[in-house]
Protein backbone atom coordinates (compact mmCIF):
# COMPACT_ATOMS: atom_id res chain seq x y z
CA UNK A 1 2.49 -21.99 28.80
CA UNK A 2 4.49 -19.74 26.74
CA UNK A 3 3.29 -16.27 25.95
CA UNK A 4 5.54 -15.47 23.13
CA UNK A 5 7.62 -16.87 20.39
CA UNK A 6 5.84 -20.33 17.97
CA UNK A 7 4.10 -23.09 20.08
CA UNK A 8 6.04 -26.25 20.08
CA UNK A 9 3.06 -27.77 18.22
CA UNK A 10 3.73 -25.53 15.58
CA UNK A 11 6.38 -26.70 12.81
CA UNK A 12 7.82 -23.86 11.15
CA UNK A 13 6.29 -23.57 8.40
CA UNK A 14 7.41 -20.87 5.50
CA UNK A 15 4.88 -18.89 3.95
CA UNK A 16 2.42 -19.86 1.52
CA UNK A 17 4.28 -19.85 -2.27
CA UNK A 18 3.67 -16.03 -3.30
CA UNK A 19 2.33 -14.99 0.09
CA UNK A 20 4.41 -12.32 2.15
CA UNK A 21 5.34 -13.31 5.66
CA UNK A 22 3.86 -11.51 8.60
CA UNK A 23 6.27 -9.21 9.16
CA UNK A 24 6.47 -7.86 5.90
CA UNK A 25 2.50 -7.87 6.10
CA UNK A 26 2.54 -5.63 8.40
CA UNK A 27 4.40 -3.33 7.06
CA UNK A 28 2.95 -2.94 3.95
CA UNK A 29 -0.49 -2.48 6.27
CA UNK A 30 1.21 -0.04 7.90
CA UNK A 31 2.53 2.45 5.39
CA UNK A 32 -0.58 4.07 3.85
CA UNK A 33 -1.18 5.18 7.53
CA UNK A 34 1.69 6.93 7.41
CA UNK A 35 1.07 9.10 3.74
CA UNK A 36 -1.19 11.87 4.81
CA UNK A 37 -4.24 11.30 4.11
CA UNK A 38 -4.91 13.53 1.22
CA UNK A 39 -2.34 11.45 -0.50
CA UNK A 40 -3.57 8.58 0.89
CA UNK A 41 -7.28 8.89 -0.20
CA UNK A 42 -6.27 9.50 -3.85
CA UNK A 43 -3.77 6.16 -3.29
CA UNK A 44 -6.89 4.18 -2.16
CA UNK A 45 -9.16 5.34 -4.70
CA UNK A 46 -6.70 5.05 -7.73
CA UNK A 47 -5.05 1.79 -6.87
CA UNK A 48 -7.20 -0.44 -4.51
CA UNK A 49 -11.11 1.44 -5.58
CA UNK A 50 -9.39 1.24 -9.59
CA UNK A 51 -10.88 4.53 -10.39
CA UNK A 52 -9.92 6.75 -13.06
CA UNK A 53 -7.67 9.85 -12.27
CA UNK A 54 -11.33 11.84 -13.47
CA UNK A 55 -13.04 10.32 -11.28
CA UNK A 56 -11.30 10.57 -8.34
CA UNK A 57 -10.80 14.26 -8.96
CA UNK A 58 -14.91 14.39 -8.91
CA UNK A 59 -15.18 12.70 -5.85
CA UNK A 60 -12.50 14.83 -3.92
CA UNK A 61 -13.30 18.00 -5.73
CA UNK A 62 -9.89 18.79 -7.30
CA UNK A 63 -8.23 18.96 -10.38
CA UNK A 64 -6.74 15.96 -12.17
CA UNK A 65 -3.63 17.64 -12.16
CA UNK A 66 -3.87 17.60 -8.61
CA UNK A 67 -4.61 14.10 -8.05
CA UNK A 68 -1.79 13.25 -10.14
CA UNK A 69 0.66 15.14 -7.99
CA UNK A 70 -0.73 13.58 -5.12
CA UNK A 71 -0.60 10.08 -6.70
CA UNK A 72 3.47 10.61 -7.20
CA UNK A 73 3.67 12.27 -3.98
CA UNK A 74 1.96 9.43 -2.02
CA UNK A 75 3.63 6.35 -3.90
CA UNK A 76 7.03 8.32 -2.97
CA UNK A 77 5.97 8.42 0.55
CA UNK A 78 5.11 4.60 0.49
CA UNK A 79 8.28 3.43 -1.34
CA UNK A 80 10.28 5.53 1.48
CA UNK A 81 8.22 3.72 4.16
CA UNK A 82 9.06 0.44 2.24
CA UNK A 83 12.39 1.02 1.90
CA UNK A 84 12.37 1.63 -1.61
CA UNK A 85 10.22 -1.25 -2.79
CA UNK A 86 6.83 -1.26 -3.94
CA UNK A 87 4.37 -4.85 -4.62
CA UNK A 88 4.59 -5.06 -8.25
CA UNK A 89 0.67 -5.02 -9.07
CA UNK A 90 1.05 -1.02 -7.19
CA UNK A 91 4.00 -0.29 -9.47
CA UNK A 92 2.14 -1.87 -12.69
CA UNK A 93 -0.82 -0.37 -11.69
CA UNK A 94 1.03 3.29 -11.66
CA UNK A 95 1.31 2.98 -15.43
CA UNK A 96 -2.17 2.61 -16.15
């Protein structure tokens, strides 16, 4: 029995059409954990909660200002962890 590497049973398969593979998965997993996580609660909120730059200034009792900064601040730290690229529907999402 092997322990690492595909199972012969296994055909190798590529991805599922528009699906990442693992490894890049991962990393994009990865990354937020490594924004700090002042950044990364205002990333989380904005762009996967979809809340409005108001509202997640209420919630983490700050200014908007402030949660804008940390928006640009935290997308910069994820695009340096991604090596520069971003998924699109984050990027698209920045604009709104």
């Amino acid at each position: 029995m092997r322990l690492s590497g595909a199972p012969h049973e296994t055909p190798g398969l590529p991805p599922a059409e528009g699906m990442p593979d693992i490894e890049t998965r991962a990393v994009v997993h990865t990354a937020p954990s490594r924004v700090p996580a002042r950044q990364r609660a205002v990333l989380v909120l904005r762009y996967l909660c979809g809340l409005r730059v108001a509202e997640v200034a209420g919630i983490l009792g700050c200014s908007e200002g402030n949660v804008k900064s940390r928006s640009a601040r935290g997308l910069t730290r994820l695009r340096a962890q991604l090596g520069g690229q971003l998924p699109a529907s984050a990027a698209s999402m920045r604009e709104a």
